[in-house]
Protein backbone atom coordinates (compact mmCIF):
# COMPACT_ATOMS: atom_id res chain seq x y z
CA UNK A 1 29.77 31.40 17.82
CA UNK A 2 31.11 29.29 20.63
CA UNK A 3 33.25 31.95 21.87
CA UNK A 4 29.37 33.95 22.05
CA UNK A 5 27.99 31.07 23.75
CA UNK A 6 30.96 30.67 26.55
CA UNK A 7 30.80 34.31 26.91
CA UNK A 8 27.03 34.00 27.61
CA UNK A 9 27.51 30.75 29.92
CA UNK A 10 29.94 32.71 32.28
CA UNK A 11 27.95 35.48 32.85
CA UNK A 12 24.81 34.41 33.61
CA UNK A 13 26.60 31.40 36.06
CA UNK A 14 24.09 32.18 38.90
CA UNK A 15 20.89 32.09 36.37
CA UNK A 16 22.26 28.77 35.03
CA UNK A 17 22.66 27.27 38.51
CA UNK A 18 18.71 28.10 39.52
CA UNK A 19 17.99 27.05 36.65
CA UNK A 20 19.58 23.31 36.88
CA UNK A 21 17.83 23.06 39.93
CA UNK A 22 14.25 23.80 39.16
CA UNK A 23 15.14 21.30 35.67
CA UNK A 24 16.01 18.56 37.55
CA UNK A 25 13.05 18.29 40.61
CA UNK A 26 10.51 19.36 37.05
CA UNK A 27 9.09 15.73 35.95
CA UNK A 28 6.55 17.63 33.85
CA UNK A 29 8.57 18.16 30.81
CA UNK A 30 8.35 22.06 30.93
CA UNK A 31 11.05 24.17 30.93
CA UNK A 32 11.37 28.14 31.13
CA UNK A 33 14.96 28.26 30.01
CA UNK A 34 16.88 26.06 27.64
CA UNK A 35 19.73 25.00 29.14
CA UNK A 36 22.56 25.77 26.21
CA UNK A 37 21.72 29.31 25.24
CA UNK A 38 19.41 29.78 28.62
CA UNK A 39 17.09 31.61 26.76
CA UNK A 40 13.04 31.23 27.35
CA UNK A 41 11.73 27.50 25.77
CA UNK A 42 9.44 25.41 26.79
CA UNK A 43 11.43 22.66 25.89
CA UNK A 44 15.22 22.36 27.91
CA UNK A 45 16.81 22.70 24.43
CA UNK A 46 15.26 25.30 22.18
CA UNK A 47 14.57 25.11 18.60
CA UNK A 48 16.96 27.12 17.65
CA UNK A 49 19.55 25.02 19.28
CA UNK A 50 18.49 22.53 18.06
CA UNK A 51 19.31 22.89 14.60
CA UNK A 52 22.56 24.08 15.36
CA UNK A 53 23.48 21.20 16.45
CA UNK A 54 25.43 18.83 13.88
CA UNK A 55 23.80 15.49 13.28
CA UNK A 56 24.33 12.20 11.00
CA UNK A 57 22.34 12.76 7.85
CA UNK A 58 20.99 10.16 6.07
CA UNK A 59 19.69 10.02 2.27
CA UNK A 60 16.73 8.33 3.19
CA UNK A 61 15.33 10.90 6.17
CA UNK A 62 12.75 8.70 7.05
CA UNK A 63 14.96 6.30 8.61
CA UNK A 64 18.43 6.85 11.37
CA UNK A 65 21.70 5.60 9.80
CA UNK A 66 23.20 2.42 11.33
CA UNK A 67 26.48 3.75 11.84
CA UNK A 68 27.97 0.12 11.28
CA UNK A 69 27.13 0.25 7.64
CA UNK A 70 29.13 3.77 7.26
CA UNK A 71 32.59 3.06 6.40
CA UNK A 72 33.92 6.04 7.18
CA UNK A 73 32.66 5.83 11.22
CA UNK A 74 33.91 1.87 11.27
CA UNK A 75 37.44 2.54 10.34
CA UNK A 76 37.75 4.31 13.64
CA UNK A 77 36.29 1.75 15.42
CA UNK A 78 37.62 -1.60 17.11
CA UNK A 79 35.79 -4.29 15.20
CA UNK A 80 32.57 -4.68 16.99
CA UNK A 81 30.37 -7.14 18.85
CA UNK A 82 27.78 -5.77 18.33
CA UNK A 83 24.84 -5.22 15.65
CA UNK A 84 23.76 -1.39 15.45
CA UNK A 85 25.27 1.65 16.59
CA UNK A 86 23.43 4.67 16.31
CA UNK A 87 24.22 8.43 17.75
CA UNK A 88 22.96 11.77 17.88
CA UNK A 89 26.29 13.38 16.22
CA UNK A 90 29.64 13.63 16.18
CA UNK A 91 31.26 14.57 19.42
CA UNK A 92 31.76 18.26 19.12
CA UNK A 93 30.71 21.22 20.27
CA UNK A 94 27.93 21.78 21.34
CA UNK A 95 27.16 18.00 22.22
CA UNK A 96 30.41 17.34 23.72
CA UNK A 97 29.55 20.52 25.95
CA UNK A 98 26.44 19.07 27.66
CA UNK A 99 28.31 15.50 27.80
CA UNK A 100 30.69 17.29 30.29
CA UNK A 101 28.48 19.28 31.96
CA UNK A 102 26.58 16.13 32.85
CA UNK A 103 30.13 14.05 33.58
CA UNK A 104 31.69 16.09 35.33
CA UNK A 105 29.75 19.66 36.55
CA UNK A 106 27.06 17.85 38.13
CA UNK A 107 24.27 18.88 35.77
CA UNK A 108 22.46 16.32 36.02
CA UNK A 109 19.53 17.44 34.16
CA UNK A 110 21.92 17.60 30.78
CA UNK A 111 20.92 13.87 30.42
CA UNK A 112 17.32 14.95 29.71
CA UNK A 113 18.59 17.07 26.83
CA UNK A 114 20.71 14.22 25.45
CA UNK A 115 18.47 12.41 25.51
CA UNK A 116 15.89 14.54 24.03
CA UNK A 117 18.20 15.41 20.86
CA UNK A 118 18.48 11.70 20.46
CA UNK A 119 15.19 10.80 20.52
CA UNK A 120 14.25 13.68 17.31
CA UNK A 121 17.36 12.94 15.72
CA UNK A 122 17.17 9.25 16.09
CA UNK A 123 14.34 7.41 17.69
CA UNK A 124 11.88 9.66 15.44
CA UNK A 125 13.18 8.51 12.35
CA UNK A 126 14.28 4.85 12.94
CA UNK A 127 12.56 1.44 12.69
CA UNK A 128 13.05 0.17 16.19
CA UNK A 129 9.70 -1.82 16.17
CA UNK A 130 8.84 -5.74 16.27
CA UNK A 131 12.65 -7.42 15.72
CA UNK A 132 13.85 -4.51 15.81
CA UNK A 133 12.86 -3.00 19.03
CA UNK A 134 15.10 -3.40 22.38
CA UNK A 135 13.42 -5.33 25.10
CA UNK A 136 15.61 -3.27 27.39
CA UNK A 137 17.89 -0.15 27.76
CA UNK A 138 20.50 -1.57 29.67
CA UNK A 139 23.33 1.70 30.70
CA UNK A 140 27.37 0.99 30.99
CA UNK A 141 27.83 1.12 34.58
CA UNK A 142 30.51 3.08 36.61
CA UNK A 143 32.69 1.54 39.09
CA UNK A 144 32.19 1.84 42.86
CA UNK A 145 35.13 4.56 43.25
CA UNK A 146 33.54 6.39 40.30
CA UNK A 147 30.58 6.28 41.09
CA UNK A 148 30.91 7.42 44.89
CA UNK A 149 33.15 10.79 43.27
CA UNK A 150 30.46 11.83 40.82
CA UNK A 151 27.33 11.08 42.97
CA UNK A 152 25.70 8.89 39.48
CA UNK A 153 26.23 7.21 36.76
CA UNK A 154 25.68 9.41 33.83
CA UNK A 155 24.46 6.54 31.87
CA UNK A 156 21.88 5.33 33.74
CA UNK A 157 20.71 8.93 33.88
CA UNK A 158 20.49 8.73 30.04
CA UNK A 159 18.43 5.20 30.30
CA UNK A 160 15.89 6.78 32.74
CA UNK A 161 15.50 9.55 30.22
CA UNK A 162 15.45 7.49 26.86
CA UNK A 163 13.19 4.55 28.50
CA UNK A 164 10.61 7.56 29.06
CA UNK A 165 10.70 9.20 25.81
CA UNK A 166 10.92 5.51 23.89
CA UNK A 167 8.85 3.77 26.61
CA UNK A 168 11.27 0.77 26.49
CA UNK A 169 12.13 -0.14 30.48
CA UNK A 170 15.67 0.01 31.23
CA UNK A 171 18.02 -2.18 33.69
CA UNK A 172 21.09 -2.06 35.34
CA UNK A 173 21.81 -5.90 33.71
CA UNK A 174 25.58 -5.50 33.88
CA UNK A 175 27.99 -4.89 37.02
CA UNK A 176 31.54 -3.00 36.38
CA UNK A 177 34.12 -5.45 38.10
CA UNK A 178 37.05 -3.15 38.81
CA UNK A 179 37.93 0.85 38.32
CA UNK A 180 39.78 1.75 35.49
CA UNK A 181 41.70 4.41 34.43
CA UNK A 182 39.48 6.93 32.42
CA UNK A 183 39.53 5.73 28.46
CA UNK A 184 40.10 9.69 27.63
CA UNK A 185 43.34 9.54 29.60
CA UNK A 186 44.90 6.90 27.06
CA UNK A 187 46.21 5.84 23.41
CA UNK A 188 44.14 3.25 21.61
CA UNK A 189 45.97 0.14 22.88
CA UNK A 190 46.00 1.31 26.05
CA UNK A 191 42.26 1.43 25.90
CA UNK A 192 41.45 -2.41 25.10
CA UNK A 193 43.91 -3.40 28.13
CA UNK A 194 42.69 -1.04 30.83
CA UNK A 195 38.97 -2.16 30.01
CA UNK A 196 39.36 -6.01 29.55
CA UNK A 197 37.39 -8.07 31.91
CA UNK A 198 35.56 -4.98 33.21
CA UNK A 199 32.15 -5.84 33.20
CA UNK A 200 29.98 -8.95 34.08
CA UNK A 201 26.29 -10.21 33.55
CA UNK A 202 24.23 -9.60 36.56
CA UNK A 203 20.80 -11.16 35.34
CA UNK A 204 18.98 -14.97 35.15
CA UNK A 205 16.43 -13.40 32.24
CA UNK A 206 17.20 -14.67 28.90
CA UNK A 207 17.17 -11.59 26.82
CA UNK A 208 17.12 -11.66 22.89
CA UNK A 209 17.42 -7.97 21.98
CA UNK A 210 19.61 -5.61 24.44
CA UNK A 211 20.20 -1.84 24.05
CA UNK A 212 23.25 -0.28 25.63
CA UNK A 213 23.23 3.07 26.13
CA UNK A 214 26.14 5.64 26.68
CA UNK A 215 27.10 9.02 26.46
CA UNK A 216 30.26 8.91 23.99
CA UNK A 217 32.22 6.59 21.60
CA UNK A 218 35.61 6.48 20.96
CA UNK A 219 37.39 3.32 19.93
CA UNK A 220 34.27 1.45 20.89
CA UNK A 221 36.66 -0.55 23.68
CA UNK A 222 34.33 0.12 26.23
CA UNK A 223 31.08 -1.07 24.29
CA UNK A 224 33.31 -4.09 22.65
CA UNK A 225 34.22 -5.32 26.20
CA UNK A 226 30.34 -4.87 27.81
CA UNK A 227 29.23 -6.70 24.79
CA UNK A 228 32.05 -9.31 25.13
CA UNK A 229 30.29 -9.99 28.70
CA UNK A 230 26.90 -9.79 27.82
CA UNK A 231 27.38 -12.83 24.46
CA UNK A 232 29.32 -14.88 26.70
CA UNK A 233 26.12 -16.10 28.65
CA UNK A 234 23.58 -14.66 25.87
CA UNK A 235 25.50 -15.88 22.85
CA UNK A 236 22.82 -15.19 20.29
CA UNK A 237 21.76 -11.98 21.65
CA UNK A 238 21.34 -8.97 19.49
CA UNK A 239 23.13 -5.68 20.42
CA UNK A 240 22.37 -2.67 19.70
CA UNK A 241 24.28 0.22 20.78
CA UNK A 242 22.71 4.09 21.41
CA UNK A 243 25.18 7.01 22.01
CA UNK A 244 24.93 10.74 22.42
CA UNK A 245 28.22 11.49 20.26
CA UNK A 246 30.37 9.64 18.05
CA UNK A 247 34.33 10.79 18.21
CA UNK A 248 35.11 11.59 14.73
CA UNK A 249 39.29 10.80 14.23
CA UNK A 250 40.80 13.55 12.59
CA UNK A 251 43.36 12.27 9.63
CA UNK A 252 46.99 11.79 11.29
């Protein structure tokens, strides 16, 4: 199947590239194609798509799982600072496809699909009212150099999309105090040293409940080390943390 969908991709590159720039001037919501199989939908990912896509089940479908109180998603995780993680699905394909087409092929308008599968396959089914909703989205910034090569930040294209769909506003509260090497380029040790200190607090407001959004989890270094930043002048704050895909360790 994803040999079909490459296949399809490559041939119909100059279809795809009108496409992604009606999508991202449309603020309307409507769509002609959707932008995996780039077949007719009114919606930028179509249903069939959709349900192709591999997401976190949960016994109880009337609520999203808290990743945290999985076991099996934890081990692979640094022990975190924060409260909640939640995620569309494991990093694969076809998730890990729009992540990269939105990273690092300038589609921009991949964040609104992101964060449209997020908000059915999480927002829909979770309990994020009273206590338990974010005051603010709050996206893991890029650094300067970054930033100035890819033209955005791919997270705070995510916030602009999620604080629509869950109407919570979002805020660039934290500032990224050096580059780093990207955390795909290294081992899991590596990861915790090229990220420490990476990241301050930027804001005088005295949130409670913070949201940070991203588009993929590894290790969690990254998150851990925002987080770190974020409790040392909030230090009862409550994190929560909302990804588009989860990386799933394979056994060694």
């Amino acid at each position: 199947m994803r040999t079909l969908y490459d296949a399809l991709r490559r041939t119909t590159s100059v279809i795809e590239n009108c496409f992604a720039a009606v999508a991202q001037k449309n603020e309307l919501g409507f769509h002609r194609n959707c932008c995996m199989c780039l077949q007719s939908s009114r919606n930028i990912v179509c249903g069939y798509c959709f349900h192709f896509i591999c997401r976190f089940e949960n016994s109880n479908c009337s609520t999203a799982t808290n990743l945290l109180e999985e076991a099996e998603f934890v081990k692979h995780l640094e022990t975190p600072h924060y409260d909640y993680l939640y995620a569309t699905g494991p990093y694969q394909w076809p998730l890990d496809m729009l992540v990269q087409d939105l990273k690092f092929h300038r589609k921009a308008y991949c964040a609104k699909a992101l964060a449209s599968l997020f908000h059915h396959s999480v927002l829909q089914h979770s309990p994020f009212e009273d206590e338990h909703r974010p005051e603010v989205l709050v996206p893991i910034p890029l650094s300067n150099k970054r930033h100035r090569e890819r033209g955005y930040n791919q997270a705070q294209l995510l916030c602009n999309a999620l604080s629509k769909l869950s109407k919570i506003p979002n805020a660039a509260l934290l500032k990224r105090t050096k580059h780093t090497q990207a955390q795909s380029e290294l081992d899991r040790a590596q990861r915790q040293d090229n990220i420490k200190q990476a990241f301050v607090y930027v804001s005088d407001k005295p949130y409670k409940h913070i949201a940070l959004v991203d588009d993929v989890i590894t290790t969690g270094a990254t998150i851990n080390e925002a987080c770190l930043a974020l409790l040392k002048v909030l230090p009862e704050l409550r994190i929560t943390v909302w990804c588009m895909g989860l990386t799933i360790m394979k056994p060694s």
